[in-house]
Protein backbone atom coordinates (compact mmCIF):
# COMPACT_ATOMS: atom_id res chain seq x y z
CA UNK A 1 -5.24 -8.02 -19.62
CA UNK A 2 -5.63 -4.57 -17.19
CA UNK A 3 -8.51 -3.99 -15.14
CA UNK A 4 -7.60 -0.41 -15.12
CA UNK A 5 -9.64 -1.22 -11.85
CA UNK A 6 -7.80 1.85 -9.26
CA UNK A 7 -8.62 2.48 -5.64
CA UNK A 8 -7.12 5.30 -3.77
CA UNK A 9 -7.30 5.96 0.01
CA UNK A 10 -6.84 8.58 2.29
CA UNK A 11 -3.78 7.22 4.68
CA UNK A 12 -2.03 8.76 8.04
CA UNK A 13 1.47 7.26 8.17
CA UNK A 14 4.98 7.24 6.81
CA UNK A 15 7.22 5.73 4.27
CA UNK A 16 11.04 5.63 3.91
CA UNK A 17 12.31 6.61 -0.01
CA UNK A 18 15.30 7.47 -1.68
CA UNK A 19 15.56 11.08 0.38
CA UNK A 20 14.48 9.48 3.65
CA UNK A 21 11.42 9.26 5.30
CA UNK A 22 8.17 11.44 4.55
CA UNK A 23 4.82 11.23 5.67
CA UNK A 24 2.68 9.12 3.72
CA UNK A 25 -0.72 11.02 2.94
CA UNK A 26 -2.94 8.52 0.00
CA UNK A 27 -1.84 5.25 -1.05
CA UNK A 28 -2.98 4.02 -4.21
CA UNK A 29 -4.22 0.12 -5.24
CA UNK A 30 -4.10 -1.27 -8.76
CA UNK A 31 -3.76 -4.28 -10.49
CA UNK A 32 -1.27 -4.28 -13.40
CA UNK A 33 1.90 -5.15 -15.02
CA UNK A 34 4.79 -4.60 -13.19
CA UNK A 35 7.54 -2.29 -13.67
CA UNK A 36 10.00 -4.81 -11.75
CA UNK A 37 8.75 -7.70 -9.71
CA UNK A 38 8.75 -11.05 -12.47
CA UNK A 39 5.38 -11.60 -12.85
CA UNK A 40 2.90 -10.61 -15.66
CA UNK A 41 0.69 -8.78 -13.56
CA UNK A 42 1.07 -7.68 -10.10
CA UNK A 43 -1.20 -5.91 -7.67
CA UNK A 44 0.87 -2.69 -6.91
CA UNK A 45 0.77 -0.36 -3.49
CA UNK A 46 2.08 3.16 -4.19
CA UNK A 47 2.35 5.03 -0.94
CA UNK A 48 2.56 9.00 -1.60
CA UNK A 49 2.35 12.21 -0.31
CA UNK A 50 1.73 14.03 -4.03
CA UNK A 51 2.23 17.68 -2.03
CA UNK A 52 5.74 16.79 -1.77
CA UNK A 53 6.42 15.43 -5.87
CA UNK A 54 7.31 12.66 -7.40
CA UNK A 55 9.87 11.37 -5.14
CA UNK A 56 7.79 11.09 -2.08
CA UNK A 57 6.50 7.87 -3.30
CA UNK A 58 6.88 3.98 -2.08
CA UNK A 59 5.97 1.20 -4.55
CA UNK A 60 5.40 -1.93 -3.88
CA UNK A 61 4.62 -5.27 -6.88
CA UNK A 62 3.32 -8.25 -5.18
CA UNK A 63 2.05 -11.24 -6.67
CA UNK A 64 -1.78 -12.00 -6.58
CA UNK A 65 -0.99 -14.96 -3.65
CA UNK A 66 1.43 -12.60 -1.70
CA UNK A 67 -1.02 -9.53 -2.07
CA UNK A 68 -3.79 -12.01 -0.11
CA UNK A 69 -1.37 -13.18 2.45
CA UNK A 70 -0.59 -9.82 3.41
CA UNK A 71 -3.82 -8.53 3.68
CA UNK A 72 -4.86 -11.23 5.68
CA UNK A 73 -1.46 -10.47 7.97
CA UNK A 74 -2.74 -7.00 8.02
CA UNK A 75 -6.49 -8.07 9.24
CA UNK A 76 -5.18 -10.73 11.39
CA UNK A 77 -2.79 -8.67 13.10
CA UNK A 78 -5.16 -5.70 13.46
CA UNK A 79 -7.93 -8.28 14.78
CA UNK A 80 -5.88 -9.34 17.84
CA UNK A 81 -4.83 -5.73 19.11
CA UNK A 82 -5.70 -5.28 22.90
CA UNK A 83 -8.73 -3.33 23.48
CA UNK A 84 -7.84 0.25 24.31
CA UNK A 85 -4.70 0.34 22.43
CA UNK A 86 -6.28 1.89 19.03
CA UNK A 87 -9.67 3.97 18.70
CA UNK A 88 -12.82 1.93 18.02
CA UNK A 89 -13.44 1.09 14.19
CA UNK A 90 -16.46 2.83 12.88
């Protein structure tokens, strides 16, 4: 079953694809099937920067339990940063 459930978000970054790197502008969350990973349904990351087309885009299908790990990687990591090092969250 889809959710159909999207959520896009404004990013500053970059990703590496097929022509090399490009900055990364929006990265889009959804949970659907997969075009490759073997799983049913995935929750997929496309990184983009749509002013540049089709190819400036990174996908990524991760599996429900490797989808939380990595967010909680993400948090944890971000959580133990030394003060000063990144601007204040707001």
């Amino acid at each position: 079953m889809c959710t159909y459930r999207t959520e896009k978000v404004a990013v500053t970054g970059s990703g590496k694809g097929r022509d090399g790197w490009f900055p990364v502008t929006e990265a889009t969350v959804y949970f659907d099937h997969p075009v490759h990973a073997p799983a049913e349904h995935t929750l997929n990351v496309d990184f983009l920067n749509p002013a540049r087309g089709p190819s400036a885009r990174v996908a990524v299908e991760l599996d429900p339990e490797a989808a939380r790990a990595l967010a909680e990687a993400i948090l944890a990591t971000l959580d133990t940063l030394p003060a000063g090092l990144v601007p204040a969250r707001v």
